[in-house]
N, C-alpha and C. Protein backbone atom coordinates (compact mmCIF):
# COMPACT_ATOMS: atom_id res chain seq x y z
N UNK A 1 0.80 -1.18 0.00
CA UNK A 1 0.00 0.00 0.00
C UNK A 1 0.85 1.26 0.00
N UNK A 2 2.12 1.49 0.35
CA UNK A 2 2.55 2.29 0.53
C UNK A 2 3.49 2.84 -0.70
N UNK A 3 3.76 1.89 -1.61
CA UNK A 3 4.03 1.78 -2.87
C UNK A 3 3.32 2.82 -3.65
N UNK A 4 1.87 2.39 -3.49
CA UNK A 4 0.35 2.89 -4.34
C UNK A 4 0.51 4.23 -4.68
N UNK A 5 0.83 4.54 -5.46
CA UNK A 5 0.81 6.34 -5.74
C UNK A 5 -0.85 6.26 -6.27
N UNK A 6 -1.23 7.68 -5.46
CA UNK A 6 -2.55 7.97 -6.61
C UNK A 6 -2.67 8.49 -8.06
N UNK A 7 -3.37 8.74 -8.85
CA UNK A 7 -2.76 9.18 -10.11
C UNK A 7 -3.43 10.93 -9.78
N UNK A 8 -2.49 11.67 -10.42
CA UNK A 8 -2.69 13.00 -10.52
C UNK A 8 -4.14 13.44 -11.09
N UNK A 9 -4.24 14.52 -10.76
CA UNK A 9 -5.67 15.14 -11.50
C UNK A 9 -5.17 15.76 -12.69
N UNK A 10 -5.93 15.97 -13.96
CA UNK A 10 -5.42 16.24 -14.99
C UNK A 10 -5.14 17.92 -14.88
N UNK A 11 -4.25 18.65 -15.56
CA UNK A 11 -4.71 20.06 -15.44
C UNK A 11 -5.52 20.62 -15.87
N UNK A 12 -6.21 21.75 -15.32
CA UNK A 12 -6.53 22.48 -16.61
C UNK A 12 -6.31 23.63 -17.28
N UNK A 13 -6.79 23.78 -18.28
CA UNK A 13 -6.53 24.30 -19.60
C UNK A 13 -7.06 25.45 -19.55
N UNK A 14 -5.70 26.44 -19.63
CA UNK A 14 -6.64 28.29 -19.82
C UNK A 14 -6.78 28.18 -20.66
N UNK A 15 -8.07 29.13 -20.89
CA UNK A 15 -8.75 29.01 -22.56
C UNK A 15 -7.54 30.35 -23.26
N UNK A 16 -7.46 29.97 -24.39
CA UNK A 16 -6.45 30.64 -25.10
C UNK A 16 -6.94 32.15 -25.69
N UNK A 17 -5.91 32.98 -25.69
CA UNK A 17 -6.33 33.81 -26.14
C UNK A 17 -6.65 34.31 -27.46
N UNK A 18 -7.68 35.08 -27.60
CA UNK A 18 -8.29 34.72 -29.70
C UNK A 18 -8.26 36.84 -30.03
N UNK A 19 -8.10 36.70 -30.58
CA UNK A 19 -8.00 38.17 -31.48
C UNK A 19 -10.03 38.63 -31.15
N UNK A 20 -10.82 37.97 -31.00
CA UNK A 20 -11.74 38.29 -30.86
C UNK A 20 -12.44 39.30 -29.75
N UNK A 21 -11.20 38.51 -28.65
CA UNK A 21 -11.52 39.09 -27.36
C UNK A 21 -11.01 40.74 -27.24
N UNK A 22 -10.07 41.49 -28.27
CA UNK A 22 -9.92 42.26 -28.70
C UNK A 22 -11.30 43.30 -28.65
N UNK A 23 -11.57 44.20 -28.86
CA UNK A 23 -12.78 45.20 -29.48
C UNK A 23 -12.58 45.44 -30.73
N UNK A 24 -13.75 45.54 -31.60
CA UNK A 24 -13.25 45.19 -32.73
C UNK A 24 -13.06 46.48 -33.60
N UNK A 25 -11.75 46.49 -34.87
CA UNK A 25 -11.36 47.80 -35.15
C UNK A 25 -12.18 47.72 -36.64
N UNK A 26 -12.01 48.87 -37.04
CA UNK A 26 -12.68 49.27 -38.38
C UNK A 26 -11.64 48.59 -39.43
N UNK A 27 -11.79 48.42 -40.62
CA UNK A 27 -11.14 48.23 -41.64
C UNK A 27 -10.25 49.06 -42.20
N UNK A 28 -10.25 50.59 -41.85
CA UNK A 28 -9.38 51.78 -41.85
C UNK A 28 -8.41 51.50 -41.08
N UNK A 29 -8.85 51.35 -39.76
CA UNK A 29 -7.79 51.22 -38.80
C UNK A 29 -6.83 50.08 -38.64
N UNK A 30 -7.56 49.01 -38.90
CA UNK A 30 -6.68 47.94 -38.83
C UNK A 30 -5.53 47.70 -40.30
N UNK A 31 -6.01 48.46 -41.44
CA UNK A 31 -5.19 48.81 -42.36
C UNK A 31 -3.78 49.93 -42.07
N UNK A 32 -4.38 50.85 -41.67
CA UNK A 32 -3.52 51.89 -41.11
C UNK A 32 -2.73 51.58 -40.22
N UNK A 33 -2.80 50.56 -39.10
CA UNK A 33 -1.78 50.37 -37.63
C UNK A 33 -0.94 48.82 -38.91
N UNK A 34 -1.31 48.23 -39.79
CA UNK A 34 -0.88 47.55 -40.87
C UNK A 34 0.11 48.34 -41.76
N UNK A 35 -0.28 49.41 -41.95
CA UNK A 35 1.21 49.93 -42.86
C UNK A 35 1.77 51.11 -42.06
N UNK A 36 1.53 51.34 -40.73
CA UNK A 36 2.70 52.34 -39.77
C UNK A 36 3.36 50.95 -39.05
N UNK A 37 3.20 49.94 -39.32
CA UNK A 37 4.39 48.70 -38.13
C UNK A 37 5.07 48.20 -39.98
N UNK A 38 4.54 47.99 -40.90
CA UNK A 38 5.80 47.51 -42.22
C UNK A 38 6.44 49.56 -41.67
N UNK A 39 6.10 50.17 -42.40
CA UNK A 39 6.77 51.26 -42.70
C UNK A 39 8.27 51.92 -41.39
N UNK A 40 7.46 51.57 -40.25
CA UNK A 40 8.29 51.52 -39.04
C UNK A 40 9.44 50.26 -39.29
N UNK A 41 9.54 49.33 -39.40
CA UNK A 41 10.25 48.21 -39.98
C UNK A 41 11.34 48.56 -40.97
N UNK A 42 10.74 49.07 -42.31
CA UNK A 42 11.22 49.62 -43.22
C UNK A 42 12.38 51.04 -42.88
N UNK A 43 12.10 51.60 -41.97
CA UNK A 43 12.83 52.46 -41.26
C UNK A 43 13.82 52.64 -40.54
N UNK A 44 13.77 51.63 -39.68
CA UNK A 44 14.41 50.77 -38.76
C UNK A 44 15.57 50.06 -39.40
N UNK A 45 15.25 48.93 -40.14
CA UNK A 45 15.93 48.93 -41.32
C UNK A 45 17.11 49.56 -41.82
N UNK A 46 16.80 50.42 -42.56
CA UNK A 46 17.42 51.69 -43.86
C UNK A 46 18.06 52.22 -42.12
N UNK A 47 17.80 52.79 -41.27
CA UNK A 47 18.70 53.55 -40.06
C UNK A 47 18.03 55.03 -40.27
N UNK A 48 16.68 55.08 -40.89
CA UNK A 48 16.22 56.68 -41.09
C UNK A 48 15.51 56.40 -39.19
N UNK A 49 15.52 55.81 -38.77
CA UNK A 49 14.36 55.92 -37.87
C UNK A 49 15.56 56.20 -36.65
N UNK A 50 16.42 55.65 -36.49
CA UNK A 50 17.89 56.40 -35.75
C UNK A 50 18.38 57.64 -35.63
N UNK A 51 18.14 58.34 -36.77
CA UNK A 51 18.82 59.65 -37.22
C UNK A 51 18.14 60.56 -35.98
N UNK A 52 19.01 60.96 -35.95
CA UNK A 52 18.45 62.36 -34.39
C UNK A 52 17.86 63.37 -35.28
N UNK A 53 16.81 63.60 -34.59
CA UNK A 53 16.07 64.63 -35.17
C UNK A 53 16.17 66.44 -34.99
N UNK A 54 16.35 67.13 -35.99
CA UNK A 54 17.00 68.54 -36.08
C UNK A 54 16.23 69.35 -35.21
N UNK A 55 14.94 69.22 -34.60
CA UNK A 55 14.66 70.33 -34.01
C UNK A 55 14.49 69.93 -32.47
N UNK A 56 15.19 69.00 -31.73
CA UNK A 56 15.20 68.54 -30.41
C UNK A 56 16.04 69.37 -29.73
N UNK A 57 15.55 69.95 -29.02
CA UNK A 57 16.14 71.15 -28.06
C UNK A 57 17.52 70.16 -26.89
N UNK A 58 18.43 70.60 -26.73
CA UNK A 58 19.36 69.45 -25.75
C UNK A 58 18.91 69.64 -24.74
N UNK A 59 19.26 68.11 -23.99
CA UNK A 59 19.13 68.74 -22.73
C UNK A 59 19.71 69.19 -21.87
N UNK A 60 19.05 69.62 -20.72
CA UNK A 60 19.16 70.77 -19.65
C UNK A 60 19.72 70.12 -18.24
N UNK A 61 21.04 70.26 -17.98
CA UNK A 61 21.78 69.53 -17.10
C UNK A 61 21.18 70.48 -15.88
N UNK A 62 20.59 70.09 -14.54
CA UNK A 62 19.49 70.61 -13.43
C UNK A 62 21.08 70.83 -12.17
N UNK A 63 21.39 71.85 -12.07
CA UNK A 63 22.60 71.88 -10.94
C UNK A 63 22.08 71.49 -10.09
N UNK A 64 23.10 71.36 -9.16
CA UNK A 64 22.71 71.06 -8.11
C UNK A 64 22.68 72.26 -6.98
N UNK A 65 21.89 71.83 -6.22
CA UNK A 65 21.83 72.70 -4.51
C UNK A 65 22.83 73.23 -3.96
N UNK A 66 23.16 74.36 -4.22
CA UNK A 66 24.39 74.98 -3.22
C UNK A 66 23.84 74.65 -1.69
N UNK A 67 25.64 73.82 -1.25
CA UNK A 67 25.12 73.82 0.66
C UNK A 67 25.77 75.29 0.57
N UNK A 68 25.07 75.60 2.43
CA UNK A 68 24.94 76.98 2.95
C UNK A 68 25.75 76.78 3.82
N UNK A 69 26.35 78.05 4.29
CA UNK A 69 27.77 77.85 5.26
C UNK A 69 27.29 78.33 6.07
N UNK A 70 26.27 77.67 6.98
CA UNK A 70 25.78 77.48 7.78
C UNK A 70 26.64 76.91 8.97
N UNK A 71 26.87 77.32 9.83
CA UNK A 71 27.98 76.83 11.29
C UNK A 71 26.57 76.31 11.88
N UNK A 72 26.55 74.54 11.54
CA UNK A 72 26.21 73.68 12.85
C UNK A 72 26.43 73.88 14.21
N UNK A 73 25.95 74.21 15.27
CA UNK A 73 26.44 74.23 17.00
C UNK A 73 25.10 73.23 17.29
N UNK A 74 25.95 72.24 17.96
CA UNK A 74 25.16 71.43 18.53
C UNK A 74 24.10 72.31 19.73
N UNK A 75 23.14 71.87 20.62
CA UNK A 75 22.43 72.44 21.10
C UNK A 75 23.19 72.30 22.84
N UNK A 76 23.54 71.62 22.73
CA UNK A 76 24.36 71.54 24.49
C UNK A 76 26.00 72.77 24.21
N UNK A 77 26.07 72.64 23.27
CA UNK A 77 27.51 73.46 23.08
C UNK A 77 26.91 74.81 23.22
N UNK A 78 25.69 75.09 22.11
CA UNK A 78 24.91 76.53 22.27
C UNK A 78 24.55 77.23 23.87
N UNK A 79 24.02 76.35 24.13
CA UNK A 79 23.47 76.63 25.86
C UNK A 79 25.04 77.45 26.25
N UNK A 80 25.73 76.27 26.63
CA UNK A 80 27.25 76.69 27.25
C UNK A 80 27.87 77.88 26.72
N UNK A 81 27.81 78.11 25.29
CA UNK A 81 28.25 79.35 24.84
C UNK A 81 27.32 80.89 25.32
N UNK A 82 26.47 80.47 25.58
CA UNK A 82 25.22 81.66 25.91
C UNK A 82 25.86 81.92 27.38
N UNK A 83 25.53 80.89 28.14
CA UNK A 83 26.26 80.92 29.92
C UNK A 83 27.43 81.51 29.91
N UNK A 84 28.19 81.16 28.83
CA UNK A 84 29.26 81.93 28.69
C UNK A 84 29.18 83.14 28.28
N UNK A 85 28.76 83.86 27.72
CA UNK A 85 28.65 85.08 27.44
C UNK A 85 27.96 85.99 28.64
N UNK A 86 27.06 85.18 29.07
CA UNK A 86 26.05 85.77 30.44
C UNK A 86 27.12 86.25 31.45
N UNK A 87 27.85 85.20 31.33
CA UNK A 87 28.68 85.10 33.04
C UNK A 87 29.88 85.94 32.78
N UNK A 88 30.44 86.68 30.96
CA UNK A 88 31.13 87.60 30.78
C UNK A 88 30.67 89.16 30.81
N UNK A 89 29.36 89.19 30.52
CA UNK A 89 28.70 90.53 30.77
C UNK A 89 28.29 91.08 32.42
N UNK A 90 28.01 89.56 33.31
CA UNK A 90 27.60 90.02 34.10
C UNK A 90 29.26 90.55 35.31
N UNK A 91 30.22 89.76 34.86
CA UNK A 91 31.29 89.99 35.66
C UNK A 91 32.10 91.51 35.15
């Protein structure tokens, strides 16, 4: 009995996908998206579709953030410097 394998369950089967399930296009359109993918091809191809195009502005390198010379004082050093000044005005 311990031998006994059970037999598997069969899988199942996603239903496949059909051009139907699509919405369906006009005869214009499906002609037209038909000769902009050859013509794109054709382009691609030949290396016209590579060529950099003449009126693309370059781009614009974004500087960066000037840091500020800003003097960090920690907040326990600040206190002490204040006491210090107190205890020079008042003497």
């Amino acid at each position: 009995m311990a031998d006994e394998q059970k037999p598997k369950a069969p899988k199942k089967e996603k239903p496949a996908k059909t051009k139907e399930a699509a919405p369906e296009e006009g005869v214009l359109t499906a002609a037209a998206k038909a000769i902009g993918t050859a013509a794109g091809k054709i382009a691609a191809a030949t290396g016209v579709a590579d060529a950099p195009k003449p009126n693309t502005p370059k781009k614009v390198r974004i500087a960066k953030l000037q840091k500020k010379n800003n003097p960090h004082v920690p907040r326990k050093l600040k206190k002490a410097q204040k006491k210090a000044e107190l205890a020079k005005s008042k003497a």
